[in-house]
C-alpha atoms as a PDB file:
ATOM      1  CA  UNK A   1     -15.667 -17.706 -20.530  1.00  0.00           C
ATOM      2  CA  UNK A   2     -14.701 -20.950 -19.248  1.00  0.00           C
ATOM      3  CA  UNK A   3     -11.142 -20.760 -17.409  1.00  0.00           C
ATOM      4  CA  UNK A   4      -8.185 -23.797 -18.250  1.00  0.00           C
ATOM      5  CA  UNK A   5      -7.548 -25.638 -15.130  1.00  0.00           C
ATOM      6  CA  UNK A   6      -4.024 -24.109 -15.654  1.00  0.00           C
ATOM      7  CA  UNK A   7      -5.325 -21.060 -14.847  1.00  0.00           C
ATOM      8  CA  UNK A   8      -7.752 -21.498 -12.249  1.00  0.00           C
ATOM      9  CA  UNK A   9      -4.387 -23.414 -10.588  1.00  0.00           C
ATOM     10  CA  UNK A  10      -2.631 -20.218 -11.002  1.00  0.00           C
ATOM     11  CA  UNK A  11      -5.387 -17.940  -9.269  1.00  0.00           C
ATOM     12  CA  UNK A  12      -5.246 -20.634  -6.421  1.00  0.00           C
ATOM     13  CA  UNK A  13      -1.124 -19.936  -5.853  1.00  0.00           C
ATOM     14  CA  UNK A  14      -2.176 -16.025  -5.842  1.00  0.00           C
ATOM     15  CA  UNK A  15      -3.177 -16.916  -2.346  1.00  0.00           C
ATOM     16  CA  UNK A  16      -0.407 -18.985  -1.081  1.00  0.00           C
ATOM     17  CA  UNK A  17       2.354 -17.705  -2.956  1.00  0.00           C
ATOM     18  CA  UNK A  18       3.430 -13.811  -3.065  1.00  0.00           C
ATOM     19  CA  UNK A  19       5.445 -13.641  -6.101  1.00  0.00           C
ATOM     20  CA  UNK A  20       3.773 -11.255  -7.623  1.00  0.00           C
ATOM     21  CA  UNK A  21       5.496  -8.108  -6.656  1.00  0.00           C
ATOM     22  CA  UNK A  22       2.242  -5.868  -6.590  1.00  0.00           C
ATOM     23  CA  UNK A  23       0.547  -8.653  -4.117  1.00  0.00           C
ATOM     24  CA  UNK A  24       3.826  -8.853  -2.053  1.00  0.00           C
ATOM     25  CA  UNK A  25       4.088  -4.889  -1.723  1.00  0.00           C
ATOM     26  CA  UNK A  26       0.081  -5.047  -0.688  1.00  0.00           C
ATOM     27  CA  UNK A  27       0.622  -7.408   2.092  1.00  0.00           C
ATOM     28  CA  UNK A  28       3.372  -5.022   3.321  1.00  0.00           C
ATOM     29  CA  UNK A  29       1.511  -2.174   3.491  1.00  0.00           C
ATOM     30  CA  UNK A  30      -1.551  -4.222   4.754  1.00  0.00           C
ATOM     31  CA  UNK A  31       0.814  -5.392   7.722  1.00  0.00           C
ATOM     32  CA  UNK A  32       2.273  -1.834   7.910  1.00  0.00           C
ATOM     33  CA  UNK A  33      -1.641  -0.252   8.886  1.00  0.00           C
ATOM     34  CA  UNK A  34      -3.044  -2.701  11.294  1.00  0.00           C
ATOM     35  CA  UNK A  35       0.108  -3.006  12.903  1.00  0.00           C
ATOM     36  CA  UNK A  36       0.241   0.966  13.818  1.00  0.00           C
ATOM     37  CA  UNK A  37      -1.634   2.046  16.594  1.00  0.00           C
ATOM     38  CA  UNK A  38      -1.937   5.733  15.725  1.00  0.00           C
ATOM     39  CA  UNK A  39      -3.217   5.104  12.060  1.00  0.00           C
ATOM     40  CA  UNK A  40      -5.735   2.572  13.879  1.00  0.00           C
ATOM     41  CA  UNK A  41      -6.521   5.430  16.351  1.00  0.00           C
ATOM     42  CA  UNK A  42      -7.064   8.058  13.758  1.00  0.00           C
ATOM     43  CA  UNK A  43      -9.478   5.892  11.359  1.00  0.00           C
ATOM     44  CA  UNK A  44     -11.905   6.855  14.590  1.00  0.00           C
ATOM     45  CA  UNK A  45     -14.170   4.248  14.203  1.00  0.00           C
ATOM     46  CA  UNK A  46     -15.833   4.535  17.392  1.00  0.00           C
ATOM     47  CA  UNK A  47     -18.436   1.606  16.802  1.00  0.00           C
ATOM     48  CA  UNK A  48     -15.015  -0.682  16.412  1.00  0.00           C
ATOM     49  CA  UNK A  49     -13.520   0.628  19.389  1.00  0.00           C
ATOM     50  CA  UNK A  50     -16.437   0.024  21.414  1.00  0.00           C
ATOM     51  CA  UNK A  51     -16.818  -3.407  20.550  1.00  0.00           C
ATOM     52  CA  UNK A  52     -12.979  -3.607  21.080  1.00  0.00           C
ATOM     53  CA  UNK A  53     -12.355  -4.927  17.904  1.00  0.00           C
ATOM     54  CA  UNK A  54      -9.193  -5.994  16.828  1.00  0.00           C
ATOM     55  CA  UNK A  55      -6.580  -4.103  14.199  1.00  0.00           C
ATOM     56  CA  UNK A  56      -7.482  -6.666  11.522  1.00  0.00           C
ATOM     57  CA  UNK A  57     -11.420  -6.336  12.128  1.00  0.00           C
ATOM     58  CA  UNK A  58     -10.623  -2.393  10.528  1.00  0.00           C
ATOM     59  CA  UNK A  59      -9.431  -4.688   6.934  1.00  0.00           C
ATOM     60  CA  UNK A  60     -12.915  -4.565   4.473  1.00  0.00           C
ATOM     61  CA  UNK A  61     -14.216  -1.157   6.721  1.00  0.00           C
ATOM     62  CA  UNK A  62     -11.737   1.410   6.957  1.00  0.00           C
ATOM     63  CA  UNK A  63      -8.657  -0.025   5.628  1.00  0.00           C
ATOM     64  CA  UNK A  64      -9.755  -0.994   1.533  1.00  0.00           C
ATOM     65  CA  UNK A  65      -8.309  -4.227   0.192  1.00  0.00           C
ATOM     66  CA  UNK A  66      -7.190  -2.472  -2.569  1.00  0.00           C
ATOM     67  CA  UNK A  67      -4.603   0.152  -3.637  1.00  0.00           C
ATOM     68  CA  UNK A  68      -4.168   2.971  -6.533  1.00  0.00           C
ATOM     69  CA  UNK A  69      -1.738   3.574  -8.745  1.00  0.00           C
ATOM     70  CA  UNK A  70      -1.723   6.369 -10.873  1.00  0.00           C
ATOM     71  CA  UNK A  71      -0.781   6.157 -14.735  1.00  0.00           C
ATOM     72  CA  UNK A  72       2.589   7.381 -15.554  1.00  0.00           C
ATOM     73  CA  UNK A  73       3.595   8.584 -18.605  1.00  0.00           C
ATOM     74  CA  UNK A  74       6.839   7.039 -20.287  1.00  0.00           C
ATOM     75  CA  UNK A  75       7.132   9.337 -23.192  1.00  0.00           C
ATOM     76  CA  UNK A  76       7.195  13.062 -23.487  1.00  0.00           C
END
C-alpha cells in the first residue's frame, strides 16, 4: 500500500500539531507521570536511579507510549 502524499502530510502534523483529542489527552497524562516524583519513585527502577536518570529516560521502559481504552457498549 502506497500512501498519497496527502496523507503521509497528515501523519507528519500528528507530530507537531495536537488536535487530535486522543493525542492531546496522551501528552497530558505523559506530562502528568514524569512530572510526579512519587509515581517516578514507585516504578522502582533501581538501575535508572543509579545511573540518575532523568523522569523522561522512564518514557519507552516503565512508562508505555501507549494507553487502553476499553470498549463500551452503546446499546443495551
Amino acid at each position: 500500500m502506497e500512501l498519497t502524499p496527502k496523507q503521509i502530510q497528515i501523519l507528519r502534523d500528528l507530530k507537531t500539531n495536537v488536535d487530535s483529542d486522543d493525542i492531546h489527552y496522551k501528552e497530558i497524562i505523559k506530562q502528568t507521570l514524569i512530572e510526579n516524583d512519587l509515581i517516578i519513585y514507585l516504578l522502582n527502577n533501581k538501575e535508572l536511579e543509579d545511573m540518575g536518570a532523568d523522569p523522561s529516560d522512564y518514557l519507552g521502559i516503565n512508562i508505555l507510549p501507549y494507553y487502553l481504552i476499553h470498549p463500551t457498549q452503546h446499546n443495551v
